[in-house]
Protein backbone atom coordinates (compact mmCIF):
# COMPACT_ATOMS: atom_id res chain seq x y z
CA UNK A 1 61.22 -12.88 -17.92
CA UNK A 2 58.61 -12.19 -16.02
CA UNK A 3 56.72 -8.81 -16.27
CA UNK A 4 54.48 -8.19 -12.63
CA UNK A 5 51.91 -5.61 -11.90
CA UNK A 6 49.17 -4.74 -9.54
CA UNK A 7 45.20 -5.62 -9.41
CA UNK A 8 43.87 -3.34 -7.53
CA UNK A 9 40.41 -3.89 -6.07
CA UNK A 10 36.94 -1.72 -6.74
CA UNK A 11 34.42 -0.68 -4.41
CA UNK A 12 30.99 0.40 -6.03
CA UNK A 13 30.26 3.64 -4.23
CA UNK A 14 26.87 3.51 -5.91
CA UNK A 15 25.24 0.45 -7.56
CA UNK A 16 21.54 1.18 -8.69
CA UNK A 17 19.69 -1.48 -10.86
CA UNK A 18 18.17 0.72 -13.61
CA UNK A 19 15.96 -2.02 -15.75
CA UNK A 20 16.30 -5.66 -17.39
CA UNK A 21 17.09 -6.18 -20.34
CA UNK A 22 15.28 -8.88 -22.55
CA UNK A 23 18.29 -10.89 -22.34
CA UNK A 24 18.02 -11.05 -18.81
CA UNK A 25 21.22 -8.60 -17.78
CA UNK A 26 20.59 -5.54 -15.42
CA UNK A 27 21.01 -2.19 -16.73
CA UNK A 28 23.08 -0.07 -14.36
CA UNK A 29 24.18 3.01 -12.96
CA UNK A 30 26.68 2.96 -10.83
CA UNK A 31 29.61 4.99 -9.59
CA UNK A 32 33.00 2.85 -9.57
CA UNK A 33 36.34 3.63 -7.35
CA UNK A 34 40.10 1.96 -7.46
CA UNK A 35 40.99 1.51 -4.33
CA UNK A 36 44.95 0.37 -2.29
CA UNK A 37 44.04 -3.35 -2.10
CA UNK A 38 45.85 -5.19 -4.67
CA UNK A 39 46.54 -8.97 -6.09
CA UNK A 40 49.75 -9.26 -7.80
CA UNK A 41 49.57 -11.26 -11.43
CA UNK A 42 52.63 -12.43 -13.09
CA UNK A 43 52.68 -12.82 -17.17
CA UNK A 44 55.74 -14.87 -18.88
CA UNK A 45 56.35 -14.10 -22.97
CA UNK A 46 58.32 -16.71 -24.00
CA UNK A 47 58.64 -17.75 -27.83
CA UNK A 48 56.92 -16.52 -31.14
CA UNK A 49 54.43 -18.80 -31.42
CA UNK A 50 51.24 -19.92 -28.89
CA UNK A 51 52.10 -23.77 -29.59
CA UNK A 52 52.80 -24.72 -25.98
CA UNK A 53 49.87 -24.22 -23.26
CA UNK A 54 49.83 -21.84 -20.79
CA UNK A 55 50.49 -22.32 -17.03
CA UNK A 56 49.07 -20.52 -13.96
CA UNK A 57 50.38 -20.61 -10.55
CA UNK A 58 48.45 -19.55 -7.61
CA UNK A 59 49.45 -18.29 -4.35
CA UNK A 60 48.35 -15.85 -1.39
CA UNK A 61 46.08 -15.98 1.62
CA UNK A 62 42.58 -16.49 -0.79
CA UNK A 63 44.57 -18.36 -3.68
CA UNK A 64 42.37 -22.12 -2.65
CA UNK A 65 39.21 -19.94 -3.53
CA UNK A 66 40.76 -19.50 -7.04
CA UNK A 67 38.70 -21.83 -9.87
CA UNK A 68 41.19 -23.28 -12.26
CA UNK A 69 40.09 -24.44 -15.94
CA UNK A 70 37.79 -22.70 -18.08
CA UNK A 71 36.10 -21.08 -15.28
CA UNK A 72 39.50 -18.65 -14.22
CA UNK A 73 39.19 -15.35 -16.05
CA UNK A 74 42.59 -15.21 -16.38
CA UNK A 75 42.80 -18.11 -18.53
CA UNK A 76 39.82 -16.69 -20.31
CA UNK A 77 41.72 -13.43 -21.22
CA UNK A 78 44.47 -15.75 -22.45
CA UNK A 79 42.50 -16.87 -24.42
CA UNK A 80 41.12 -13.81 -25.83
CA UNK A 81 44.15 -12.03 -26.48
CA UNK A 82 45.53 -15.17 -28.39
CA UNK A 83 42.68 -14.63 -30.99
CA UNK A 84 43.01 -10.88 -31.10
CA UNK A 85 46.54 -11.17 -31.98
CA UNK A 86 47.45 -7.89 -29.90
CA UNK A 87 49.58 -10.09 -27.62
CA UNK A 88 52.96 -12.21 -27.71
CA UNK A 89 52.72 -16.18 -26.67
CA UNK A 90 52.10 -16.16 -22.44
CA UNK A 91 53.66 -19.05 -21.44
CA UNK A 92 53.30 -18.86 -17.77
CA UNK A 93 51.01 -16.95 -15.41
CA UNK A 94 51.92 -16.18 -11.19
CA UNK A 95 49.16 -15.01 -9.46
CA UNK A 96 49.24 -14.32 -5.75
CA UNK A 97 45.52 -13.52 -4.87
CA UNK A 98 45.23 -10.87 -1.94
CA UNK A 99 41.51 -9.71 -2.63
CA UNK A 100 39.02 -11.83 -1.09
CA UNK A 101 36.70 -13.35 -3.67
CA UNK A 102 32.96 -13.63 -4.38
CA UNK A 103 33.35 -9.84 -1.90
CA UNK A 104 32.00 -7.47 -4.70
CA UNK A 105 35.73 -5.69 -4.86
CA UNK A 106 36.12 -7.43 -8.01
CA UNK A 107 39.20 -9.07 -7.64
CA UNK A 108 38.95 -11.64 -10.36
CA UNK A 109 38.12 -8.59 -13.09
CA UNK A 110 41.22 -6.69 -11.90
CA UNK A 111 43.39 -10.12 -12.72
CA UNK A 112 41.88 -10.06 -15.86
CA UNK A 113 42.26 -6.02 -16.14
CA UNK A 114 46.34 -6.73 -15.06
CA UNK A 115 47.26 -9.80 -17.59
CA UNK A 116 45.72 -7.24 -20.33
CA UNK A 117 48.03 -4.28 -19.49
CA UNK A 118 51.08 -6.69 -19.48
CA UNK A 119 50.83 -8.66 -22.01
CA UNK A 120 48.97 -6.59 -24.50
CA UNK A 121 50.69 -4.94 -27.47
CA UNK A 122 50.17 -1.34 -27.68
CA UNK A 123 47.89 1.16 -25.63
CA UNK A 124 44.27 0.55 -24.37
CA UNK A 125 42.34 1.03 -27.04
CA UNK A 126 38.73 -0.21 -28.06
CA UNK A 127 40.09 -3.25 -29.23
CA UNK A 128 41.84 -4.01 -25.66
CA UNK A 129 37.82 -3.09 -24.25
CA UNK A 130 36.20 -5.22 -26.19
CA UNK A 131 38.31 -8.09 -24.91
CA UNK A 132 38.10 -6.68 -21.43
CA UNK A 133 34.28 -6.82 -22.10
CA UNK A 134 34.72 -10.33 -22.75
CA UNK A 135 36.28 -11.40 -19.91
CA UNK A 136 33.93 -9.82 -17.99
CA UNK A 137 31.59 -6.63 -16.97
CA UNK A 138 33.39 -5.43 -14.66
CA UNK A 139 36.84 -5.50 -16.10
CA UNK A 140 36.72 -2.83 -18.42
CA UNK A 141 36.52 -0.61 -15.89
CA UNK A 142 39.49 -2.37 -13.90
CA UNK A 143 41.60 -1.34 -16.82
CA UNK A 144 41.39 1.84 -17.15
CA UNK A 145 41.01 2.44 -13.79
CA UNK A 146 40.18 5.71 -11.08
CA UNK A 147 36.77 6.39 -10.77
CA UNK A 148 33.98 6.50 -13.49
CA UNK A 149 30.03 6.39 -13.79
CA UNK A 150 29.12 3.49 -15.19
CA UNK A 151 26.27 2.54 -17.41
CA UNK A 152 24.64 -0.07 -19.54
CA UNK A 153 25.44 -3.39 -17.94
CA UNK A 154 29.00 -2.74 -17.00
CA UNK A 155 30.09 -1.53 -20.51
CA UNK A 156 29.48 1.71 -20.54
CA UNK A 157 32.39 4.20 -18.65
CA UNK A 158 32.42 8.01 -18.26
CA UNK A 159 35.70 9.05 -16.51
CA UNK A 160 34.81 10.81 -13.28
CA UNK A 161 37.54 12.38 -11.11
CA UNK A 162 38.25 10.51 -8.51
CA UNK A 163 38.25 10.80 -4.92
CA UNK A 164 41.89 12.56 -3.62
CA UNK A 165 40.33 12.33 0.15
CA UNK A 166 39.08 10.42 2.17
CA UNK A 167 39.81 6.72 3.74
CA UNK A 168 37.72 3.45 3.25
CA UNK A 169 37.48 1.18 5.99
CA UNK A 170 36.45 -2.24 4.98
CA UNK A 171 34.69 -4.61 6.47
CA UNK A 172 34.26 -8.44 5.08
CA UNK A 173 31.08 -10.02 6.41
CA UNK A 174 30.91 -13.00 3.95
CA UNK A 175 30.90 -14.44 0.32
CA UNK A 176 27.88 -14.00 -1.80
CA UNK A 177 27.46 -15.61 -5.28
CA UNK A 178 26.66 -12.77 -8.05
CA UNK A 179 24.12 -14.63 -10.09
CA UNK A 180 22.38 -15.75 -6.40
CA UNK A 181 22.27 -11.92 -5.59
CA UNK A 182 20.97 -10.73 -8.77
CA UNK A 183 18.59 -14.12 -8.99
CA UNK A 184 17.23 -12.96 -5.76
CA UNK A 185 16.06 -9.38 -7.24
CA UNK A 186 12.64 -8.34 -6.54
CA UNK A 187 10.66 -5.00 -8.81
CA UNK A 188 11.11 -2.64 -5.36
CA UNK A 189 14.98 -2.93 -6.19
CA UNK A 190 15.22 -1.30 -9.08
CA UNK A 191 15.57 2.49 -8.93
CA UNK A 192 15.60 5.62 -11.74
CA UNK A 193 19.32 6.27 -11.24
CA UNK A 194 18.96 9.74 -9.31
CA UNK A 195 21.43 8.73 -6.18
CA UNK A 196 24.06 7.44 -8.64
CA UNK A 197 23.48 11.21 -10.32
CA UNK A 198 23.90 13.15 -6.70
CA UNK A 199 27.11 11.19 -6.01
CA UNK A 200 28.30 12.01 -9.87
CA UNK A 201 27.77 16.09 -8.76
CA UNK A 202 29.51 16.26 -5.25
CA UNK A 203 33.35 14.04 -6.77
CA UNK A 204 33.00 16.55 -9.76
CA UNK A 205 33.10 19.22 -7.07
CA UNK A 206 35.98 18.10 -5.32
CA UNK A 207 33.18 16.77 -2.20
CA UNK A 208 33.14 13.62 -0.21
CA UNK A 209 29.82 12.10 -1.20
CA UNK A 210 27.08 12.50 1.16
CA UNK A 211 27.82 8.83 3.17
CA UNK A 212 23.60 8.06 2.93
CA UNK A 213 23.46 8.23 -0.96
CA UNK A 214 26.16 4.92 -0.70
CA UNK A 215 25.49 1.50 -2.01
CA UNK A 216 24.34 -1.11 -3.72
CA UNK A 217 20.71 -1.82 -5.06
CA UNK A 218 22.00 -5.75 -4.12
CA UNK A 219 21.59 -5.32 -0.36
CA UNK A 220 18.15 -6.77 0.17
CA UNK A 221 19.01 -9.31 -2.38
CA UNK A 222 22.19 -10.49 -0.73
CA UNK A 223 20.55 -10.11 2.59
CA UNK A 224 18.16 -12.70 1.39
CA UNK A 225 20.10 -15.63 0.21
CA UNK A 226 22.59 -15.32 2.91
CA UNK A 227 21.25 -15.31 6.53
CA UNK A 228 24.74 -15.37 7.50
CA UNK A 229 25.61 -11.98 5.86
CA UNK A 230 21.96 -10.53 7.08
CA UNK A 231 23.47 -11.86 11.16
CA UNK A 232 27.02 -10.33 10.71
CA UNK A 233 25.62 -6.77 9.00
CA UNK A 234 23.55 -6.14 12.15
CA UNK A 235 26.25 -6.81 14.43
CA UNK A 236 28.39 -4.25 12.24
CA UNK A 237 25.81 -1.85 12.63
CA UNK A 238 25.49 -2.46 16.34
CA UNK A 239 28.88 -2.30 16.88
CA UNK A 240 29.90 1.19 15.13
CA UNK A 241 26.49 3.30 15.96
CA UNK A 242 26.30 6.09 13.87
CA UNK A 243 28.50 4.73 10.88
CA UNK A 244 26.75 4.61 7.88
CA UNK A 245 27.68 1.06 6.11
CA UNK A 246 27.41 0.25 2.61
CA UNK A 247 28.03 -2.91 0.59
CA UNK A 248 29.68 -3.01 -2.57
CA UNK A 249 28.48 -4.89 -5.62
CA UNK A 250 26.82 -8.22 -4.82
CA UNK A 251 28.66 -8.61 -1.54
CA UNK A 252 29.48 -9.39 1.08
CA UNK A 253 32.31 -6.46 1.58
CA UNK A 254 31.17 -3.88 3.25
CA UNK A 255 32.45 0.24 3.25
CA UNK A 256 32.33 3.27 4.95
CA UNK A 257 33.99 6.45 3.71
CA UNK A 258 35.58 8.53 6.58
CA UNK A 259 37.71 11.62 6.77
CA UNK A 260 41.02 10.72 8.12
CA UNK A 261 42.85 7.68 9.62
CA UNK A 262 42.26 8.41 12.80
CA UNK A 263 38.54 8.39 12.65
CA UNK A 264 39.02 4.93 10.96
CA UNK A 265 41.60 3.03 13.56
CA UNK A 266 38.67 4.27 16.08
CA UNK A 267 35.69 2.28 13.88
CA UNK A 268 37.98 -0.60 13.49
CA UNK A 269 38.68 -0.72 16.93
CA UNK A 270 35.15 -0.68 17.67
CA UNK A 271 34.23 -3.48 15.13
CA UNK A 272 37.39 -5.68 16.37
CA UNK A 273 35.79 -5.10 19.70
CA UNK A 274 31.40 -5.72 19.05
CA UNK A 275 32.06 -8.10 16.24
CA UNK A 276 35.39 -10.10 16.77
CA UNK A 277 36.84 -12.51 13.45
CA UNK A 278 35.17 -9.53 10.93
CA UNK A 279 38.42 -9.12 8.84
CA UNK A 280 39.14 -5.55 8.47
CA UNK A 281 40.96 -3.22 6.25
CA UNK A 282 41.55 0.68 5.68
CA UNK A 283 42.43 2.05 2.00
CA UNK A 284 42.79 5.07 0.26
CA UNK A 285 40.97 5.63 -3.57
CA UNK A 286 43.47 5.52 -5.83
CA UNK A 287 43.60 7.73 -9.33
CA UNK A 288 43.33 5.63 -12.51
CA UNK A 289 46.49 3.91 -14.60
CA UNK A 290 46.33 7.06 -17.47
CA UNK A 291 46.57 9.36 -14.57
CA UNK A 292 49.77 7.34 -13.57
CA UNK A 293 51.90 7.66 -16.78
């Protein structure tokens, strides 16, 4: 039988690049939202025993961007929760892939995020974590979910209440490779953490986030390996004057946080007009999966 569930995408509201570590990962801190843009995953139990290899099946208007192999963190959290023993024997996984990838809305760690909460025995737990950890930096957070603040290089999560108002309008300008982005990284990026901290105070106080303290420390980084990304931002910008634009992660989405629908339909209207092809989309933040039960 097979079980489905949702991946919903991420948008980093903040991203700040804190320090480097003498491994060569980026300490963060960073403010992390669910938002109403989902894949769908698929996981098939069949069996007692893990004798028999796994299949995956991929569908869905960005499912040819999928890698397949050792380098699909789906297969990778297979993997994982084979060793870990918290799982019964996956014999077959469906994945229709909705989220546009290398976007910074972290598609490919909600996947990973999904599979666990199927196929996992038992609740989330720091066991379930570590594995999430694993798969990937980002995917701890896609399991649990909501908002949190995020510290260390991904690994570290402090539940923050998340947004209950608002609507995201998003705006894809490109695809930009995460290791380019953070290869790209120059000292003047780094920051002491303070706008991540201002956004932290106004969602704890029930406020919309003041739209100028948005972002990610990976603009100018992104903006320099992709000229492409650097062409369509300033026709975004040009296009929607006074709308404060942010990207999200490494790129190449782009958000802007608005009251009400209304105001939105009238900024994509104005972005389908100055900057035709620019796929669009408007979402609401969405609470996390413990808040759901």
């Amino acid at each position: 039988m097979l079980r489905l569930g949702r991946a919903p995408a991420k948008l980093n509201l903040t991203l700040e690049l804190t320090g480097r570590r003498a491994d060569g990962y980026h300490e963060l801190a960073a403010v992390s939202q669910t938002i109403g843009w989902s894949d769908v995953v698929g996981v098939e139990v069949e069996g007692t025993d893990w004798l028999n290899p796994c299949r995956l099946t991929v569908a869905g208007p960005h499912g040819a961007q999928v890698p397949h192999g050792e380098q699909n963190i789906l297969m990778r959290a297979v993997s994982l929760l084979r060793s870990s023993g918290r799982a019964d024997p996956i014999s077959r996984l469906v994945l229709e892939k909705r989220i546009p990838t290398k976007s910074g809305l972290g598609g490919g760690s909600a996947d990973a995020a999904a599979l666990i909460r199927l196929a996992a025995r038992g609740p989330t737990d720091d066991v379930l974590l570590k594995i999430a950890l694993q798969c990937g930096a980002d995917v701890p957070f896609a399991l649990v979910g909501g908002a949190a603040v995020v510290g260390g290089v991904g690994d570290v999560l402090a539940p923050l209440a998340p947004l209950t108002k608002g609507v995201f309008l998003v705006a894809i300008l490109g695809e930009v490779s995460t290791a380019a982005a953070y290869g790209a990284v120059r000292p003047e990026d780094f920051s002491s953490g303070d706008r991540t901290a201002a956004v932290v105070r106004s969602m704890d106080a029930g406020e919309l986030p003041d739209p100028a303290l948005l972002g990610s420390a990976l603009l100018p980084a992104a903006l320099r390996v992709s000229s492409t990304l650097a062409e369509r931002f300033g026709c975004l910008r040009s296009a929607t004057p006074g709308v404060s634009w942010s990207m999200t992660g490494s790129g190449g989405a782009f958000f802007t946080l608005l009251d009400g629908p209304e105001e939105a339909a009238r900024e994509a209207r104005a972005v389908a007009l100055g900057c035709p092809g620019v796929p669009l989309r408007a979402v609401l933040p969405e609470p996390g999966w413990l808040a759901q039960t």
